[in-house]
N, C-alpha and C. Protein backbone atom coordinates (compact mmCIF):
# COMPACT_ATOMS: atom_id res chain seq x y z
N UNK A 1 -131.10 80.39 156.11
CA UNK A 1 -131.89 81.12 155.16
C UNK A 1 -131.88 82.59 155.56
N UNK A 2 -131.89 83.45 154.45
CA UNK A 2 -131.50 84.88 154.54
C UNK A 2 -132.98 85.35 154.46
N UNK A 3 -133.59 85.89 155.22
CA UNK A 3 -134.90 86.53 155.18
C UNK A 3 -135.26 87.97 155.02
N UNK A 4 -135.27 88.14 153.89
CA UNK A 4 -135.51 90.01 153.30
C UNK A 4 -137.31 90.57 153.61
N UNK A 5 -137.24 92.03 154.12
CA UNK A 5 -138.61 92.55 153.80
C UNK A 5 -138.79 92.92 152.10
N UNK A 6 -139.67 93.31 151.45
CA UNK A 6 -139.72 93.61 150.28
C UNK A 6 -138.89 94.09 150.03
N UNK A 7 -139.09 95.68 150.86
CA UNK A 7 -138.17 97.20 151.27
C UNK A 7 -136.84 96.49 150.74
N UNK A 8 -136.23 95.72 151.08
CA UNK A 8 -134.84 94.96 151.29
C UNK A 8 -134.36 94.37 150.16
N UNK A 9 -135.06 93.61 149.84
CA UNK A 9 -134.89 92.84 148.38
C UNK A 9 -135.21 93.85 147.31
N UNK A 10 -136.10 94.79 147.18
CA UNK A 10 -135.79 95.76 146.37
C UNK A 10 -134.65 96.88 146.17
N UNK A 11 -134.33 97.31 147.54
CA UNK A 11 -133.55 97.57 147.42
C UNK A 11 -131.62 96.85 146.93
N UNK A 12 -131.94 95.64 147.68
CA UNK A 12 -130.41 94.41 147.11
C UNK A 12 -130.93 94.80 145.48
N UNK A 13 -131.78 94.37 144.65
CA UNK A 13 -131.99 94.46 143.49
C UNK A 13 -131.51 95.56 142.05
N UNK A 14 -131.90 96.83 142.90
CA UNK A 14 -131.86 98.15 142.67
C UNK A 14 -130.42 98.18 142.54
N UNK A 15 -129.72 98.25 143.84
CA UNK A 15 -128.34 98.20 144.09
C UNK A 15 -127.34 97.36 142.95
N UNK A 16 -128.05 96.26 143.03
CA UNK A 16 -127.04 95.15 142.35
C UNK A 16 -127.33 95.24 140.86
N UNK A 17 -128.04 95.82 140.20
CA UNK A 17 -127.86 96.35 138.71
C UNK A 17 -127.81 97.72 138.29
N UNK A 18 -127.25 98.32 139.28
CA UNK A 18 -126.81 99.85 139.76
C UNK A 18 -127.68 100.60 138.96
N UNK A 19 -128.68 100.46 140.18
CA UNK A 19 -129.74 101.73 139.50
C UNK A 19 -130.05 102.75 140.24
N UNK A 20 -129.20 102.29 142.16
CA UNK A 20 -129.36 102.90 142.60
C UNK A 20 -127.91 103.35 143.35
N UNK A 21 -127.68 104.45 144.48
CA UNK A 21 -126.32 104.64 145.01
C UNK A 21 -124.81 105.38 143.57
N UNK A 22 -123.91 105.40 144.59
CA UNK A 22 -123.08 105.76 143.61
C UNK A 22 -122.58 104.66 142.57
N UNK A 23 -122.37 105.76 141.88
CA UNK A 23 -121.71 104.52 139.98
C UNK A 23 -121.20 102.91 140.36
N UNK A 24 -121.31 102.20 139.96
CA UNK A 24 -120.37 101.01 140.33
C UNK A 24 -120.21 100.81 138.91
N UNK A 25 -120.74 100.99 138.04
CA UNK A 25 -119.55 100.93 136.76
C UNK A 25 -119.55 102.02 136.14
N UNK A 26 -118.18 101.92 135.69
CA UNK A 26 -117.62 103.85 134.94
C UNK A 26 -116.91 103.25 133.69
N UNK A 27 -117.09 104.33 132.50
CA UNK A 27 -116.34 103.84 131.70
C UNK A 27 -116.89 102.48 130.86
N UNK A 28 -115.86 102.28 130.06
CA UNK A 28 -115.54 100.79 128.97
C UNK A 28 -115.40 99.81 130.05
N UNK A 29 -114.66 100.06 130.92
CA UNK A 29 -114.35 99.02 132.12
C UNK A 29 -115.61 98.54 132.23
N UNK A 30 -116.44 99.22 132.82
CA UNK A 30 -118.18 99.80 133.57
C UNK A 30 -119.11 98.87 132.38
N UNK A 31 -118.88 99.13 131.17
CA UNK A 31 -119.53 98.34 130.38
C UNK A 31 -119.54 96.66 130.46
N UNK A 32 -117.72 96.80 130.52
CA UNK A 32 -117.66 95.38 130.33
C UNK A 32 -118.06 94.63 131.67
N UNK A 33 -117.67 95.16 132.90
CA UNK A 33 -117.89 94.63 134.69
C UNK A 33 -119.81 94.49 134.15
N UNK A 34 -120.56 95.49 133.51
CA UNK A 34 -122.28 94.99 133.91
C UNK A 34 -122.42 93.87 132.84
N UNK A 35 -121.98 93.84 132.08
CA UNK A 35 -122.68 92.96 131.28
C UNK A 35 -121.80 91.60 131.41
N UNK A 36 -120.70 91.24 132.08
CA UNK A 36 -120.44 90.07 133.10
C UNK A 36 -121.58 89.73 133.70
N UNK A 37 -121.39 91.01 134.41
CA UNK A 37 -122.59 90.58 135.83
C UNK A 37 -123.95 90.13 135.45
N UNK A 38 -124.61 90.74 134.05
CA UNK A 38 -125.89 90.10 134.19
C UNK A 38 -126.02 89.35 132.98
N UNK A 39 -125.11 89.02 132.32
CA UNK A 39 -124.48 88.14 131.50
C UNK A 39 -124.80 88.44 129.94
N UNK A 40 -126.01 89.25 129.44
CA UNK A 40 -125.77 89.41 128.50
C UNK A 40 -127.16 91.01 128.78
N UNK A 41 -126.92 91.68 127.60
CA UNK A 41 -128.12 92.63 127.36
C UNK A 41 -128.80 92.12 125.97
N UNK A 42 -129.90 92.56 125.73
CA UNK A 42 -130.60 92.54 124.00
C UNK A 42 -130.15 93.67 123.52
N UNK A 43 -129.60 93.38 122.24
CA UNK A 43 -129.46 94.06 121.06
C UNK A 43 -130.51 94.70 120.42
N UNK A 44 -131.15 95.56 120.71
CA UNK A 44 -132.19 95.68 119.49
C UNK A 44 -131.77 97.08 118.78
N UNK A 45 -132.16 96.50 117.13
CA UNK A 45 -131.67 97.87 116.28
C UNK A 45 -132.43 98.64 116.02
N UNK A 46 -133.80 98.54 116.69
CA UNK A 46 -134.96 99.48 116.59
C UNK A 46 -134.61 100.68 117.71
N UNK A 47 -134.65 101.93 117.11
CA UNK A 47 -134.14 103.24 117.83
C UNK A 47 -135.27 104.21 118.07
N UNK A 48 -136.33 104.35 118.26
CA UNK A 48 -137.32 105.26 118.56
C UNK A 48 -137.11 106.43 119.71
N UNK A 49 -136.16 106.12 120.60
CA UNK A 49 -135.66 107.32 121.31
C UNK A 49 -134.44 107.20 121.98
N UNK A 50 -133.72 105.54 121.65
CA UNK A 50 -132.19 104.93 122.20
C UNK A 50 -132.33 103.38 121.59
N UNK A 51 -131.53 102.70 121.46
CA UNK A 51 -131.63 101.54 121.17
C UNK A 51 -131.65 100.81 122.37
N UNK A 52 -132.03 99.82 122.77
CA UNK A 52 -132.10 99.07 124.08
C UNK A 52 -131.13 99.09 124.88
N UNK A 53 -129.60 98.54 124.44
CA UNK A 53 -128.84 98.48 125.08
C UNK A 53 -128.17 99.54 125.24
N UNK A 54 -128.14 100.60 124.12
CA UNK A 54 -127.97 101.76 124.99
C UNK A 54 -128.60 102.39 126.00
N UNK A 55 -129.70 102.39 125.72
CA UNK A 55 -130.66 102.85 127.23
C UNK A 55 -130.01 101.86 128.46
N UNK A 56 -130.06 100.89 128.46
CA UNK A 56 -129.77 99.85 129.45
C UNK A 56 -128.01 100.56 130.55
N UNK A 57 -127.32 100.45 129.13
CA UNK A 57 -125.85 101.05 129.65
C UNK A 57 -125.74 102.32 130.39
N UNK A 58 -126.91 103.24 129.24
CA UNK A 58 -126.66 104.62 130.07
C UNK A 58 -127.33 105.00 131.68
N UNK A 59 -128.37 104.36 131.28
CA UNK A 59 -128.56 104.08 132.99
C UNK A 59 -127.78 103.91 133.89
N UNK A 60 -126.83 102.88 133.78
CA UNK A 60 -126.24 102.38 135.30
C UNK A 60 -125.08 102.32 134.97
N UNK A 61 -123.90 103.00 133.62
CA UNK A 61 -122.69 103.07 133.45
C UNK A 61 -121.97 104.48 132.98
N UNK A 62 -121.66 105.26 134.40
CA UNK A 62 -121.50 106.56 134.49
C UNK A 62 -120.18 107.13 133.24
N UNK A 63 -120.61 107.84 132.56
CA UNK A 63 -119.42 107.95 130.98
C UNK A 63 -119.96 107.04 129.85
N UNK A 64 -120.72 106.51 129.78
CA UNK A 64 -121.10 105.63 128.88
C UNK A 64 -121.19 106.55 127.48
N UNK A 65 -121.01 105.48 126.17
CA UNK A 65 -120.80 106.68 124.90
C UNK A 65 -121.30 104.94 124.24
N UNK A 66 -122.06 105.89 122.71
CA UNK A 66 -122.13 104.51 122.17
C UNK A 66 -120.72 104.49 121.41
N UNK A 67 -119.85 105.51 121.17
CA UNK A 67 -119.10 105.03 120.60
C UNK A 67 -118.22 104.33 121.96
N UNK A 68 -117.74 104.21 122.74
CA UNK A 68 -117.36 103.04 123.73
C UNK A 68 -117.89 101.67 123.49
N UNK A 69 -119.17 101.40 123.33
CA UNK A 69 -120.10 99.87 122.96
C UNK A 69 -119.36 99.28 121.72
N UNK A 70 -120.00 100.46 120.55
CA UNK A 70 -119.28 100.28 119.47
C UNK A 70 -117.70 100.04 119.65
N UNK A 71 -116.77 100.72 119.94
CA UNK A 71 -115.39 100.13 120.51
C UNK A 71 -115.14 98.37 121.03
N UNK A 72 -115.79 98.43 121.94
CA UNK A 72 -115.84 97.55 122.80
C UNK A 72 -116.29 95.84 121.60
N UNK A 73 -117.38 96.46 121.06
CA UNK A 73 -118.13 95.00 119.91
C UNK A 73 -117.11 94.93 118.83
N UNK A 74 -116.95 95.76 118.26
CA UNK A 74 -116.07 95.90 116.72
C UNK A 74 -114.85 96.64 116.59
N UNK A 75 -114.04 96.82 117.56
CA UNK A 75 -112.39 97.26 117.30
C UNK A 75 -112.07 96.68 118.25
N UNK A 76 -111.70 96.62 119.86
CA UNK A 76 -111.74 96.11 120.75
C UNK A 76 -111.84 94.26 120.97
N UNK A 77 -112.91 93.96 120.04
CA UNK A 77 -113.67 92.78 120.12
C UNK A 77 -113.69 92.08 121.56
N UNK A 78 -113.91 92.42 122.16
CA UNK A 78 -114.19 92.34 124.00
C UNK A 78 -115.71 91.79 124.39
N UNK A 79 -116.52 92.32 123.53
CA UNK A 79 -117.89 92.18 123.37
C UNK A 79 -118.09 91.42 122.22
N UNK A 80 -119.65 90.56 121.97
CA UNK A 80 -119.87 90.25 120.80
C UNK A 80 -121.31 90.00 120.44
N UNK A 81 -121.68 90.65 119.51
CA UNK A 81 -123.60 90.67 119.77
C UNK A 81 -123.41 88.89 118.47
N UNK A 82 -124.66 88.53 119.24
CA UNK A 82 -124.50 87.51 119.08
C UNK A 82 -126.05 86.66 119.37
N UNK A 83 -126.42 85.83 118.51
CA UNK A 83 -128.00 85.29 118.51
C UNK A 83 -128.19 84.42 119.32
N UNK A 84 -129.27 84.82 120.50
CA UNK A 84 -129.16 84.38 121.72
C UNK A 84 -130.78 84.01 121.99
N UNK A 85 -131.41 83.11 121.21
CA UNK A 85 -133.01 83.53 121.03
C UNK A 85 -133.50 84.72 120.41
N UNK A 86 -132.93 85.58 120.83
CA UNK A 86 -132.79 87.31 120.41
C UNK A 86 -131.58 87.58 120.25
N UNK A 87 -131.32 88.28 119.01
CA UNK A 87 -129.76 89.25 119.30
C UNK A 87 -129.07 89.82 120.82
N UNK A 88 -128.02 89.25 121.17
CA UNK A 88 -127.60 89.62 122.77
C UNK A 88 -126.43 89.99 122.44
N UNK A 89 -125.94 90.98 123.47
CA UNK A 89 -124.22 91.47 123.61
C UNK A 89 -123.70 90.82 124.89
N UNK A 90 -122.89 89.94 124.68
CA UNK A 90 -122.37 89.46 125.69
C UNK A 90 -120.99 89.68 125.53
N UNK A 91 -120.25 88.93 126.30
CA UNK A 91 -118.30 88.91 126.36
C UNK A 91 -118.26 87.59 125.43
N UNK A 92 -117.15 87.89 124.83
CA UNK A 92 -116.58 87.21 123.95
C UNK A 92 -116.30 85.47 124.48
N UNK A 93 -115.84 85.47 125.38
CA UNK A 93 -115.41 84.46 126.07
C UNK A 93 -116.55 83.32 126.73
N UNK A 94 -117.95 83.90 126.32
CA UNK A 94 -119.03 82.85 126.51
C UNK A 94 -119.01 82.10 125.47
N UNK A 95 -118.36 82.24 124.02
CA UNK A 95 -119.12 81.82 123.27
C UNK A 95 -117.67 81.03 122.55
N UNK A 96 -117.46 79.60 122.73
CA UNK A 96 -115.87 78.97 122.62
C UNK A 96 -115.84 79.25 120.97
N UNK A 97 -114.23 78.87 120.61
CA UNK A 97 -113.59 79.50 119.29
C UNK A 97 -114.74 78.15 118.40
N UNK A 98 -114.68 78.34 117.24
CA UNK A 98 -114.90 77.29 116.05
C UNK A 98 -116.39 76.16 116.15
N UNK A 99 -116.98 76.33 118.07
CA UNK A 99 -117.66 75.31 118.04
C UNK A 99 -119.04 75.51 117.71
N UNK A 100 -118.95 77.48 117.62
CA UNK A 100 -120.66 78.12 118.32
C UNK A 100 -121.50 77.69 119.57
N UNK A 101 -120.66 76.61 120.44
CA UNK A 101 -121.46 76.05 121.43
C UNK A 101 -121.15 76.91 122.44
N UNK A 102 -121.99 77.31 123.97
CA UNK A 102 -121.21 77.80 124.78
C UNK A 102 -120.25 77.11 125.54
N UNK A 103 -119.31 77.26 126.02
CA UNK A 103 -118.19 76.57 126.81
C UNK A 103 -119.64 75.68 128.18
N UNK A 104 -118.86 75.13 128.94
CA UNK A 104 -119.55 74.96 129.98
C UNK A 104 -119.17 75.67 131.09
N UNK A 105 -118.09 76.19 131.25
CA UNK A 105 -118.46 76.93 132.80
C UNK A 105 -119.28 78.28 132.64
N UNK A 106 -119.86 78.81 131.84
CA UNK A 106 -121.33 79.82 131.26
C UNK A 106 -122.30 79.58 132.42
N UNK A 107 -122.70 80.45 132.80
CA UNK A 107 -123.21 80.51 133.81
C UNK A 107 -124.75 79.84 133.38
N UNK A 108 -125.31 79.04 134.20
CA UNK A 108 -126.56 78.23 134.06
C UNK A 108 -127.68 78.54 133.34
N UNK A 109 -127.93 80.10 133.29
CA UNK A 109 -129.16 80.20 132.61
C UNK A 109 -128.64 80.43 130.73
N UNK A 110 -127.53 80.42 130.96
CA UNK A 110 -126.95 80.35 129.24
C UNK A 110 -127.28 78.99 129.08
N UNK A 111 -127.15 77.80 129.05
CA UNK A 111 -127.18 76.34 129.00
C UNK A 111 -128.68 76.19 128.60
N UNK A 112 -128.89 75.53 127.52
CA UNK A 112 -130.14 75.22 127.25
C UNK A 112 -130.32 73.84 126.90
């Protein structure tokens, strides 16, 4: 068993959805590597000063543009917002061709 002080686990935390240290995602690349990693963001189309997932991206994906997102969801198709309890942007490849089901190797907290 791995035993963290707070200090520690906040910081692993911080780190690992790059909020803190240098960039770990840059770019369209940068888009697509975070939202692997934390498997999907919310979509929301309510804009009062950014839309969610843009705020979310520009935070921790150094170059970020919405036209890149936009790229990425609808020319690209790499991404795919998609009804997830809530509207979510995930990778294309969670969600198998023709069945709407997710595949099974989807990482556990997708599986309902």
């Amino acid at each position: 068993m791995i035993i963290l002080s707070k200090r520690q686990a906040r910081q692993f935390l911080l780190r690992k959805h790059g909020l803190i240290g240098e960039h770990r995602f840059i770019g369209k690349a940068g888009i697509v590597e975070y939202i692997r990693q934390a498997g999907c963001i919310q979509f929301d189309p309510i804009d009062i000063c950014g839309q969610n997932a843009e705020l979310t991206l520009q935070s921790r994906v150094k170059g970020f543009t919405r036209g890149a997102l936009a790229d990425l969801l609808y020319k690209d198709r790499i991404l795919l917002d998609y009804p997830d309890k809530n509207t979510s942007i995930m990778r294309i490849g969670l969600i198998s061709s023709g069945t709407g089901k997710r595949p099974v190797s989807a990482p556990k907290n997708f599986l309902n």
